[in-house]
N, C-alpha and C. Protein backbone atom coordinates (compact mmCIF):
# COMPACT_ATOMS: atom_id res chain seq x y z
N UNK A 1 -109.95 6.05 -29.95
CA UNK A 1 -108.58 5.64 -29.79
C UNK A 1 -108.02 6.33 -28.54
N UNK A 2 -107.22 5.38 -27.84
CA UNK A 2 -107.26 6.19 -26.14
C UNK A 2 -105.02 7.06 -27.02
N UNK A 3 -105.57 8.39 -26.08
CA UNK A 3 -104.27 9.17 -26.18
C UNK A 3 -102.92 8.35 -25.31
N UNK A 4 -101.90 8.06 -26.24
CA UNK A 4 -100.97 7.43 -25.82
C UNK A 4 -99.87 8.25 -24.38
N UNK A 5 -99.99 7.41 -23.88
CA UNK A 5 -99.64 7.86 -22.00
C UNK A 5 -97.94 8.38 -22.43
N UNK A 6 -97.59 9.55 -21.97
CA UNK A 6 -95.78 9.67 -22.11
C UNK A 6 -95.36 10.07 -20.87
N UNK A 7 -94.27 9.17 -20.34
CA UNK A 7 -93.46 9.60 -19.26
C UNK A 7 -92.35 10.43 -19.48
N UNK A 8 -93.25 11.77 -18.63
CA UNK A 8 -92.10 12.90 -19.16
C UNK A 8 -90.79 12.80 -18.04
N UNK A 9 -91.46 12.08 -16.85
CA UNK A 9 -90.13 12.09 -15.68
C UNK A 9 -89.01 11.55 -16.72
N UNK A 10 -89.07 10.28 -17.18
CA UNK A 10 -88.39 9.06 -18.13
C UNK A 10 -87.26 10.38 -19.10
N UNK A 11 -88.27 11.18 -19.82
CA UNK A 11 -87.71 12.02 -20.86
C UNK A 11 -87.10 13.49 -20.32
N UNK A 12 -86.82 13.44 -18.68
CA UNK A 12 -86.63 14.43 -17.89
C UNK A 12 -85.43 14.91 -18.22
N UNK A 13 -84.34 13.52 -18.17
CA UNK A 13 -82.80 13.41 -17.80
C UNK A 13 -82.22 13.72 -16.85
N UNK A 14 -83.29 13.66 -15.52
CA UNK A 14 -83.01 13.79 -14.31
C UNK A 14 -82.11 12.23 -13.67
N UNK A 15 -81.44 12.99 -13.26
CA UNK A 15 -80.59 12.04 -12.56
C UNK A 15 -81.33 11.63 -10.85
N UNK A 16 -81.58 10.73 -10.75
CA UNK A 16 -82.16 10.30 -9.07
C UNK A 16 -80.75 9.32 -8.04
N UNK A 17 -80.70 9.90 -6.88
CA UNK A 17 -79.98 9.59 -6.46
C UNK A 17 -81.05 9.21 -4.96
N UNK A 18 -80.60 8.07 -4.55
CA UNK A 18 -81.18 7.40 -3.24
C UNK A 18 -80.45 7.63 -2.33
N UNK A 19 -80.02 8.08 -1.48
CA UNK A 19 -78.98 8.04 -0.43
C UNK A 19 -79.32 6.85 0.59
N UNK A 20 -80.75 5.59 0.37
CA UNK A 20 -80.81 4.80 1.38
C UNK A 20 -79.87 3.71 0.76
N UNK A 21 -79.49 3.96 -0.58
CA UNK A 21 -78.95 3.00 -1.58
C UNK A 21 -77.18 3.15 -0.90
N UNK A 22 -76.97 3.98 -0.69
CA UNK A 22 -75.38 4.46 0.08
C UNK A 22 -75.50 3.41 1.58
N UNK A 23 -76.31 3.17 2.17
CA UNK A 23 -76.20 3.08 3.37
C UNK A 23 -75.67 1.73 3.52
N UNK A 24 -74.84 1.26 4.51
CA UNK A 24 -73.95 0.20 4.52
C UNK A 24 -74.29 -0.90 5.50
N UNK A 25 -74.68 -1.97 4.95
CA UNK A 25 -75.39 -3.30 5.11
C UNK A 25 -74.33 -3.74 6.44
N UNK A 26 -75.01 -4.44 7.14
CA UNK A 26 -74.40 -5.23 8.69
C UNK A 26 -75.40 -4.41 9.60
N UNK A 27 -74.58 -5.43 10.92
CA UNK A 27 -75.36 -5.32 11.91
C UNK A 27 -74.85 -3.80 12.51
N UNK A 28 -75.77 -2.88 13.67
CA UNK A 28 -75.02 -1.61 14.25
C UNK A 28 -75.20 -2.64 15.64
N UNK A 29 -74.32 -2.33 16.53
CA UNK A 29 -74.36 -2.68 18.15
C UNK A 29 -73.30 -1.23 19.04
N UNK A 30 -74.32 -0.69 20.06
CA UNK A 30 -74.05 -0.04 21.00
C UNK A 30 -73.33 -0.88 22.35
N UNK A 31 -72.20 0.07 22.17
CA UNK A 31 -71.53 -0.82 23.95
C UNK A 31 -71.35 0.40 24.61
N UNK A 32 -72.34 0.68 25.80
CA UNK A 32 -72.82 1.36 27.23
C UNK A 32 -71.82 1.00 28.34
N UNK A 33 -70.82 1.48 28.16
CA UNK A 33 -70.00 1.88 29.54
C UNK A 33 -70.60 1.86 30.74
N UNK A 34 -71.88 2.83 30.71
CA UNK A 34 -72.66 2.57 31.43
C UNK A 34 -72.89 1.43 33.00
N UNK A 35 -72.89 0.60 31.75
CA UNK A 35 -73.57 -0.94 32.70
C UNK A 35 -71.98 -1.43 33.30
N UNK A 36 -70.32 -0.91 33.33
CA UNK A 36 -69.49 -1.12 33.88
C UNK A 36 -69.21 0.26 34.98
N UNK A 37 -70.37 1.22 35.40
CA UNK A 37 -69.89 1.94 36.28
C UNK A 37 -70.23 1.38 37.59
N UNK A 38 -69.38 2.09 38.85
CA UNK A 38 -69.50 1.50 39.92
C UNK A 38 -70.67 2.79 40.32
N UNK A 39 -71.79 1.95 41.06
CA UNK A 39 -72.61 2.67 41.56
C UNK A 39 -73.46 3.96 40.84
N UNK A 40 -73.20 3.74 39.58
CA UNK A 40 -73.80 4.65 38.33
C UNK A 40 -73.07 5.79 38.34
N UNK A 41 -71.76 5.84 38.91
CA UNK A 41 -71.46 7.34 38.86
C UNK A 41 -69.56 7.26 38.19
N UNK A 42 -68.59 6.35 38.67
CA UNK A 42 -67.55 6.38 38.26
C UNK A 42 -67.32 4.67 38.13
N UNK A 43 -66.20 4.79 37.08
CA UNK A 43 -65.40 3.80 36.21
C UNK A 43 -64.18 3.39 37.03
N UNK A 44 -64.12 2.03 37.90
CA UNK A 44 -63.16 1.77 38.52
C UNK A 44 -62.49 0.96 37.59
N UNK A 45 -61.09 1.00 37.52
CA UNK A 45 -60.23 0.36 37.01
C UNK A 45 -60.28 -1.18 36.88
N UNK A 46 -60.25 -1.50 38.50
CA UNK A 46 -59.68 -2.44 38.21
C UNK A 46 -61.03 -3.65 37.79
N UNK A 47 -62.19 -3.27 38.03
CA UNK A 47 -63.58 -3.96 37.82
C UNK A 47 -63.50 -4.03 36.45
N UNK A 48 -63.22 -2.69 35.90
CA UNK A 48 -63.13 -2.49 33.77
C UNK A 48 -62.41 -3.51 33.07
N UNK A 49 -60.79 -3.63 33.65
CA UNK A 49 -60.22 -4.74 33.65
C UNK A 49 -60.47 -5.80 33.88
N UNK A 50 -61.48 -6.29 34.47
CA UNK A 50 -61.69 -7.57 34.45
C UNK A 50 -62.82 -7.81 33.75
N UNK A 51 -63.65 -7.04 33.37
CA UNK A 51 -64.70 -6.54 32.06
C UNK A 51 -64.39 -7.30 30.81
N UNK A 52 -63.12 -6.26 30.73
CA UNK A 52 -62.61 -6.60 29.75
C UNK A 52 -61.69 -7.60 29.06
N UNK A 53 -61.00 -8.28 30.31
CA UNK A 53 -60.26 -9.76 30.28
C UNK A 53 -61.44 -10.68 29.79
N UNK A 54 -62.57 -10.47 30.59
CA UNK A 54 -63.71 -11.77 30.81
C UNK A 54 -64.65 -11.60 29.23
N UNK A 55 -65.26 -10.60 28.67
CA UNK A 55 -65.82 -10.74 27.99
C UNK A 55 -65.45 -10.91 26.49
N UNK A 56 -66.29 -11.72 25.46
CA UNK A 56 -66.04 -12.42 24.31
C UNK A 56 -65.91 -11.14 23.46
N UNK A 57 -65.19 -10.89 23.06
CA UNK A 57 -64.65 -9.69 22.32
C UNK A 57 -65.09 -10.19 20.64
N UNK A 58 -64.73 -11.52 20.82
CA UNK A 58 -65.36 -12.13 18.88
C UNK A 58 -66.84 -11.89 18.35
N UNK A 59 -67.57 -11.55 19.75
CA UNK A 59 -69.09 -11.61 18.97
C UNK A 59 -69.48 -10.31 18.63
N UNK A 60 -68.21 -9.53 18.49
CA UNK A 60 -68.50 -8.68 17.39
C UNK A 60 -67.55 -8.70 15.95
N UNK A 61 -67.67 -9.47 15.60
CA UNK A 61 -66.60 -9.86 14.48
C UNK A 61 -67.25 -9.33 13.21
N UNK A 62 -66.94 -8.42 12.08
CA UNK A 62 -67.77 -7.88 11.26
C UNK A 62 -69.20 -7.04 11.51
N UNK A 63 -69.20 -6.68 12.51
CA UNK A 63 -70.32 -5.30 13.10
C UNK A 63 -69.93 -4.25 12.88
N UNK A 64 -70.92 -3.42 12.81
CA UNK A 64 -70.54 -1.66 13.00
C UNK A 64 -70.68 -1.64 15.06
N UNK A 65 -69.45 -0.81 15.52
CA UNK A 65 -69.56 -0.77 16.71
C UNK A 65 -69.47 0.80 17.13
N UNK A 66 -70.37 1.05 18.08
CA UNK A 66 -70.69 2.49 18.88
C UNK A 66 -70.66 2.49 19.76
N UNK A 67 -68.99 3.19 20.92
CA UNK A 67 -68.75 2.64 22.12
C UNK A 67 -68.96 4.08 23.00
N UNK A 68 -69.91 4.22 23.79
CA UNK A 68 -69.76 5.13 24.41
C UNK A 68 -70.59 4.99 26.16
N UNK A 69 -71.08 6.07 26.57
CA UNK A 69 -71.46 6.37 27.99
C UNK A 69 -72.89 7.18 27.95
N UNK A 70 -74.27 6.39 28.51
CA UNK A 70 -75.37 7.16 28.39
C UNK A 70 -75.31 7.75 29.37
N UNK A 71 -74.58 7.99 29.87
CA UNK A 71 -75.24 8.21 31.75
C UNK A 71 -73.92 9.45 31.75
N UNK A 72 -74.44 10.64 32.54
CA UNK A 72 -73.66 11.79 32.49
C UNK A 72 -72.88 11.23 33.69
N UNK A 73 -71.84 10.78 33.08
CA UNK A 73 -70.32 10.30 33.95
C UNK A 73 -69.45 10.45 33.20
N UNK A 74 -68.28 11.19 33.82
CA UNK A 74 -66.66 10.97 33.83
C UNK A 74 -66.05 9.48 33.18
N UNK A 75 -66.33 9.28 32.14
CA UNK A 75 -65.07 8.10 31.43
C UNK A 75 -64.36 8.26 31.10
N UNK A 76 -62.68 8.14 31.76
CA UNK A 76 -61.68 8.43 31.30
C UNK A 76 -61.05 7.90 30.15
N UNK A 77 -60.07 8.83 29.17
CA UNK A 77 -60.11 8.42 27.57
C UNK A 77 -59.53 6.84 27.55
N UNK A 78 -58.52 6.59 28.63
CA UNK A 78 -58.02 5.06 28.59
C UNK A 78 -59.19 4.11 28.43
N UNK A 79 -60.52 4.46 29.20
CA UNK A 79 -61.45 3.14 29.20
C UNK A 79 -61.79 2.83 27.54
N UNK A 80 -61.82 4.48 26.83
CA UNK A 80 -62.45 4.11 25.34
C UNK A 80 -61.29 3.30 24.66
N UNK A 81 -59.86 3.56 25.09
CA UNK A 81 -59.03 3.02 24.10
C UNK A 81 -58.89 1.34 24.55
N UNK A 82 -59.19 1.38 25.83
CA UNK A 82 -58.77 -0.40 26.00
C UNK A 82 -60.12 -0.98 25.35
N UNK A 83 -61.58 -0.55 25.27
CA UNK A 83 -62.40 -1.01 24.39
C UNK A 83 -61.91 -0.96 22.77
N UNK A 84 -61.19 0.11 22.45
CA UNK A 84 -60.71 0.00 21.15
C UNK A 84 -59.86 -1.23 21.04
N UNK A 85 -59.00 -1.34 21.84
CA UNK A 85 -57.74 -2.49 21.70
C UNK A 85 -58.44 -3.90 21.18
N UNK A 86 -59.05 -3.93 22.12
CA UNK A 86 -60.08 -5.08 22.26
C UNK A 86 -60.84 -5.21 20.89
N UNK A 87 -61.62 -4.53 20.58
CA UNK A 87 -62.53 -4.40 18.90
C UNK A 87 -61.94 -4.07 17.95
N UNK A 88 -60.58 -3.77 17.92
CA UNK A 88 -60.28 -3.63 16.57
C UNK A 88 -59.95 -4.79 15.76
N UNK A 89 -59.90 -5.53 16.36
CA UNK A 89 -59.05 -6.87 15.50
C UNK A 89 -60.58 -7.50 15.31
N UNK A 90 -61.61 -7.25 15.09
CA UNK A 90 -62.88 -7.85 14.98
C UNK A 90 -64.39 -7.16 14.07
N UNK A 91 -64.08 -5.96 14.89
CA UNK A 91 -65.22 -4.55 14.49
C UNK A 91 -64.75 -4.23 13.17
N UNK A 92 -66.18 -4.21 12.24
CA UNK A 92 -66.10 -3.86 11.13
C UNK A 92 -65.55 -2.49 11.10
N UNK A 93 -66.46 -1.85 11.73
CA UNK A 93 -66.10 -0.37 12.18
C UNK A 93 -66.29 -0.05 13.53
N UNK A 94 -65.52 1.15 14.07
CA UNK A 94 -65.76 0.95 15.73
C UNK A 94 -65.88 2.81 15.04
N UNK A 95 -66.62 3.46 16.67
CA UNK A 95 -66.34 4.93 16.34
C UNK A 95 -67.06 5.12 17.97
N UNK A 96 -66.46 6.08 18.61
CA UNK A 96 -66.99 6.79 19.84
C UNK A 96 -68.45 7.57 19.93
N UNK A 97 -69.32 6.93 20.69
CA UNK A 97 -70.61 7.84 20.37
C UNK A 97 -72.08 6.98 20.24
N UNK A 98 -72.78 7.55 19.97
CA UNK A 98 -74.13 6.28 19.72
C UNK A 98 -74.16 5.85 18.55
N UNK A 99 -75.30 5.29 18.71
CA UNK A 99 -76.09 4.52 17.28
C UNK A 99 -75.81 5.51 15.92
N UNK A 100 -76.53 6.74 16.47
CA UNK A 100 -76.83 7.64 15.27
C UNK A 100 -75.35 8.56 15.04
N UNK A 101 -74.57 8.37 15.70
CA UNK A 101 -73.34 8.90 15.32
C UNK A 101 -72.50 7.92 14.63
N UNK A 102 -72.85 6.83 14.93
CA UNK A 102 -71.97 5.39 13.97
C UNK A 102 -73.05 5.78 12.62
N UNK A 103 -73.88 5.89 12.57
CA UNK A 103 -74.53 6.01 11.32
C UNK A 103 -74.07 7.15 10.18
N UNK A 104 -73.82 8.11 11.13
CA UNK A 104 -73.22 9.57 10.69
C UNK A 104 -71.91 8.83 9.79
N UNK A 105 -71.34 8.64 10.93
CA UNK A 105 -70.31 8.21 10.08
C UNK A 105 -69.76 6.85 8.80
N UNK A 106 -70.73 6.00 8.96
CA UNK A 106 -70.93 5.01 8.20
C UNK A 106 -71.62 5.69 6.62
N UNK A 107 -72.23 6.69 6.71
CA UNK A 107 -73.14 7.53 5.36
C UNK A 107 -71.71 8.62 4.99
N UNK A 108 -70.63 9.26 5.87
CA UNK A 108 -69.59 9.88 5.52
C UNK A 108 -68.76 8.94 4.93
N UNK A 109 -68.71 7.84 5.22
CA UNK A 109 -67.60 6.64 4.91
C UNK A 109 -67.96 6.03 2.93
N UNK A 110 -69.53 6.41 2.71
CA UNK A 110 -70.17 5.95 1.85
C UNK A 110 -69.86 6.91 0.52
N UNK A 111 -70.24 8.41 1.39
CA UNK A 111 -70.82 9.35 0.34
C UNK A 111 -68.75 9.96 0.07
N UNK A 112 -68.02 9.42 0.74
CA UNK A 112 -66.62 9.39 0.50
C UNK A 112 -66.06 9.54 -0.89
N UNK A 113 -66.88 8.07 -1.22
CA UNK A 113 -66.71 7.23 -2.30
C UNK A 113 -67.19 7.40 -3.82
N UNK A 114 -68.21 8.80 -3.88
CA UNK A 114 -68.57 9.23 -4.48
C UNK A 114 -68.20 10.44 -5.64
N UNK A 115 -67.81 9.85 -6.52
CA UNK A 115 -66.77 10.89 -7.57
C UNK A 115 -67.57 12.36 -7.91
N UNK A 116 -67.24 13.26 -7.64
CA UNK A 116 -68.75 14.15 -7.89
C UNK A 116 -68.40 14.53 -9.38
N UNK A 117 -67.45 14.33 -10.26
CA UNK A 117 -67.49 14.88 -11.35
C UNK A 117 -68.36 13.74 -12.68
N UNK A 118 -68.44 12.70 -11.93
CA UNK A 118 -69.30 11.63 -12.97
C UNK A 118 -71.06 12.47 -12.93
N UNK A 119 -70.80 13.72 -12.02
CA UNK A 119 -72.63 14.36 -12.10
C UNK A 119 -71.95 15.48 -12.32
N UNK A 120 -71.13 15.62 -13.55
CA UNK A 120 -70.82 16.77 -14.39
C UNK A 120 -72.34 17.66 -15.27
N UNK A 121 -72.77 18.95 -14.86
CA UNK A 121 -73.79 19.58 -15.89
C UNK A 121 -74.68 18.43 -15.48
N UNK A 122 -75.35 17.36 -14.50
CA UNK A 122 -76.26 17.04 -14.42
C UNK A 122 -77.56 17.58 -13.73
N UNK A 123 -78.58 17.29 -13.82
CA UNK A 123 -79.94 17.62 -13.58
C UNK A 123 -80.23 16.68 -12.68
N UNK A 124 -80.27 16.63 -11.21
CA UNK A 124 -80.12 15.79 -10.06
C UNK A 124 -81.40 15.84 -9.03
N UNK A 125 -82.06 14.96 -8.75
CA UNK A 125 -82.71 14.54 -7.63
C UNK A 125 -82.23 13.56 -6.39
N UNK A 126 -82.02 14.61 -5.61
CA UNK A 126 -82.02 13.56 -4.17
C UNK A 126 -83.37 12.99 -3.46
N UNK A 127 -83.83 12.11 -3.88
CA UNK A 127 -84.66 11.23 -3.49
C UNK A 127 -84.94 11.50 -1.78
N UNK A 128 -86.19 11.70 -1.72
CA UNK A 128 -86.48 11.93 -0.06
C UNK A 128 -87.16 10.80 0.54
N UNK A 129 -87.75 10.29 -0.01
CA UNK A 129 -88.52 8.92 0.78
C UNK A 129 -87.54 7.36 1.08
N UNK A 130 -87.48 7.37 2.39
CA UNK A 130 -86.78 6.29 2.36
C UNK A 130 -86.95 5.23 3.37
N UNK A 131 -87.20 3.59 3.03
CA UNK A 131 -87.64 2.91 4.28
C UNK A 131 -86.55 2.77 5.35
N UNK A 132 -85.50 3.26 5.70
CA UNK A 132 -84.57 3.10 6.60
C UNK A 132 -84.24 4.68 6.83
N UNK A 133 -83.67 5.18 8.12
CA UNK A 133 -83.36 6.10 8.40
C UNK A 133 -81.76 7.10 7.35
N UNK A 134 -82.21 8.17 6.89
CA UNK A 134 -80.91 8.39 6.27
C UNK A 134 -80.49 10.14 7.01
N UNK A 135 -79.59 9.92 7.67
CA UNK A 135 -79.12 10.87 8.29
C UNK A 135 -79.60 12.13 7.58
N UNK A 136 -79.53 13.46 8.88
CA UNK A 136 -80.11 14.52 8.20
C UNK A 136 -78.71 15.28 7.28
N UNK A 137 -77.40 15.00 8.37
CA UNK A 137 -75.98 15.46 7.49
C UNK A 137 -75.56 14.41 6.20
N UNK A 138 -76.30 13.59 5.86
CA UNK A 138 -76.02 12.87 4.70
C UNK A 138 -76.31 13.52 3.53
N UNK A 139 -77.61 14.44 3.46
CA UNK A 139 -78.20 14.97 2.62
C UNK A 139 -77.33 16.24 2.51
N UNK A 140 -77.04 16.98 3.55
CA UNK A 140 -76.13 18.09 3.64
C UNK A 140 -74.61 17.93 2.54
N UNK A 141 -74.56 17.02 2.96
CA UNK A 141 -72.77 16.39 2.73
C UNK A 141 -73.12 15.96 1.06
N UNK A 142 -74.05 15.59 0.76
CA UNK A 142 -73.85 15.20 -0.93
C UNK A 142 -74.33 16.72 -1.50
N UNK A 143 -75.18 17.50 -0.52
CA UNK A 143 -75.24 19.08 -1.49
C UNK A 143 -74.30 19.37 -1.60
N UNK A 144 -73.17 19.46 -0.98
CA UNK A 144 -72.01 20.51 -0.87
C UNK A 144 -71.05 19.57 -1.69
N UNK A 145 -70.83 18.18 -2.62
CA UNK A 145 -70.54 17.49 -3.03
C UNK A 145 -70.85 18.05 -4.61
N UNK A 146 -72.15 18.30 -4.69
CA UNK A 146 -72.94 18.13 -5.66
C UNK A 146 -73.20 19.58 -6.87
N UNK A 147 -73.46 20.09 -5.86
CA UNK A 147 -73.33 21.58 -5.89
C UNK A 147 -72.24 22.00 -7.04
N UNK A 148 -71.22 22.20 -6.71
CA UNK A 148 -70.09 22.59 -8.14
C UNK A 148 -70.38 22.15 -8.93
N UNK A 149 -70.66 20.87 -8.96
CA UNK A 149 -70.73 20.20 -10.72
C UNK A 149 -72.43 20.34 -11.45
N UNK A 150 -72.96 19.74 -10.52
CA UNK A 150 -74.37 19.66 -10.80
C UNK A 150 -74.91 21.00 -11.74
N UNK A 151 -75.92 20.81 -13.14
CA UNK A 151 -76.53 21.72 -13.66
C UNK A 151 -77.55 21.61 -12.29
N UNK A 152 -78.12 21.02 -12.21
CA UNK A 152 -79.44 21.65 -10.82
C UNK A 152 -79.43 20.56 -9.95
N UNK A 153 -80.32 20.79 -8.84
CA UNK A 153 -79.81 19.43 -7.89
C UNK A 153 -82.00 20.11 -7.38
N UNK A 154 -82.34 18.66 -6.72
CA UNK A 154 -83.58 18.88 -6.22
C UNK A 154 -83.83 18.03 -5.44
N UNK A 155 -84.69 18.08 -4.35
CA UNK A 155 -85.15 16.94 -3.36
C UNK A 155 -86.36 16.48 -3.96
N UNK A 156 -86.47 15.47 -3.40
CA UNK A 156 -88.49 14.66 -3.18
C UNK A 156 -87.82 13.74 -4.78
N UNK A 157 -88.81 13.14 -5.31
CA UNK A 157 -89.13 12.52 -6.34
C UNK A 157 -89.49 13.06 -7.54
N UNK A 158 -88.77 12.28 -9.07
CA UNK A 158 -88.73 13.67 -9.52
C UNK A 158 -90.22 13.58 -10.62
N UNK A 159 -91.41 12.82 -9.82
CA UNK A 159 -92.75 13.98 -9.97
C UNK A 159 -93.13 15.10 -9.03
N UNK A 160 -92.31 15.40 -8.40
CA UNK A 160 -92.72 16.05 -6.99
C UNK A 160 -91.29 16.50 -6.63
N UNK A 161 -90.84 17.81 -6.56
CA UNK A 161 -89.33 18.03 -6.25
C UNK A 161 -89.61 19.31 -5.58
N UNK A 162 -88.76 19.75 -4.93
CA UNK A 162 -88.01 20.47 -4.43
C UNK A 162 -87.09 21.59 -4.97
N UNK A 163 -86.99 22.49 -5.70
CA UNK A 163 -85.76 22.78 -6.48
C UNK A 163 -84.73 23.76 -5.32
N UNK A 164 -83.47 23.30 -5.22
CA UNK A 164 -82.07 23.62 -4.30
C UNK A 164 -81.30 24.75 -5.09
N UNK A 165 -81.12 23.80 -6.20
CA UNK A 165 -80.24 24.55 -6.85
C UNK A 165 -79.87 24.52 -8.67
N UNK A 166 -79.72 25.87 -9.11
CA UNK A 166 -79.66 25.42 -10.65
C UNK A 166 -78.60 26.74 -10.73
N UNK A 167 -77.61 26.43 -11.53
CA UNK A 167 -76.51 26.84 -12.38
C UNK A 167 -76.92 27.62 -13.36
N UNK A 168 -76.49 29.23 -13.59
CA UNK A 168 -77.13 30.14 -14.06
C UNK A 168 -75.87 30.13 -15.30
C-alpha cells in the first residue's frame, strides 16, 4: 500500500504574496528629450515649441509615460512641464525619469493599496520568482508594510524560504 503523499506547505498557513501579481497592466513608453536637443547639447525653445505644437499627443492615451533626458544636458524644468501639459489629458500615468523609475513608481502606486492589517499575526511569504521584472524597492516597501503586523514574513517559495522576520 503506497504511503499517502501530505502537503505540509498546504497545512503551513503561510500566507504567499506575489508582488508580480501587484504590477500594473498597460503599455510603459519613454519620451527622450534627447532626440529634441539642438546639436546634442541644449534645448532651444523655440524648435521644443514646435515639437510640441506638431506632435500627436493622443497616441499616448491610457499609457504609463516616462519623460525624461538620456544625454547629460541641461533641460530646463519648463520643457518637463510643457510635456506634462500636453500628456496629462491622455497619460495613464506620466512621472519624470526612465522606464525603471515609472516602474518604481507604478509598484508604489500598487503596494499603496494594500491594507497591512488584513496580514494581522500572519505567517507570510514574499514570493521571489517572477516572470516580469519586480522592482528591488518593491520588496523593501511591502517589508516595512508588513513587518508590524506580520507573525513572520519570508522570501523564496514557501518550500524553500528565506526567513526575515518573526515576532517574538
Amino acid at each position: 500500500m503506497a504511503e499517502e503523499i501530505i502537503n505540509r506547505v498546504n497545512q503551513s498557513g503561510l500566507t504567499q504574496i506575489d508582488l508580480e501579481d501587484l504590477r500594473v497592466p498597460g503599455e510603459r513608453v519613454f519620451i527622450d528629450i534627447k532626440d529634441q536637443l539642438f546639436q546634442g547639447i541644449a534645448l532651444r525653445e523655440k524648435d521644443f515649441r514646435e515639437f510640441i505644437s506638431g506632435h500627436d499627443w493622443s497616441s499616448y492615451a491610457g499609457k504609463h509615460v516616462a519623460v525624461g533626458c538620456s544625454e547629460d544636458a541641461i533641460i530646463p524644468t519648463w520643457a518637463y512641464m510643457l510635456l506634462g501639459v500636453q500628456l496629462t489629458p491622455f497619460a495613464k500615468t506620466l512621472v519624470f525619469g526612465n522606464l525603471a523609475d515609472l516602474e518604481k513608481t507604478l509598484f508604489e502606486q500598487a503596494l499603496a493599496k494594500i491594507k497591512p492589517e488584513d496580514f494581522q499575526d500572519a505567517k507570510i511569504v514574499i514570493k521571489g520568482c517572477s516572470k516580469e521584472s519586480v522592482p528591488t524597492e518593491a520588496y523593501l516597501k511591502i517589508t516595512q508594510l508588513l513587518q508590524p503586523v506580520a507573525k513572520s514574513l519570508f522570501f523564496g517559495e514557501p518550500c524553500s524560504t528565506v526567513p526575515l522576520f518573526k515576532r517574538k
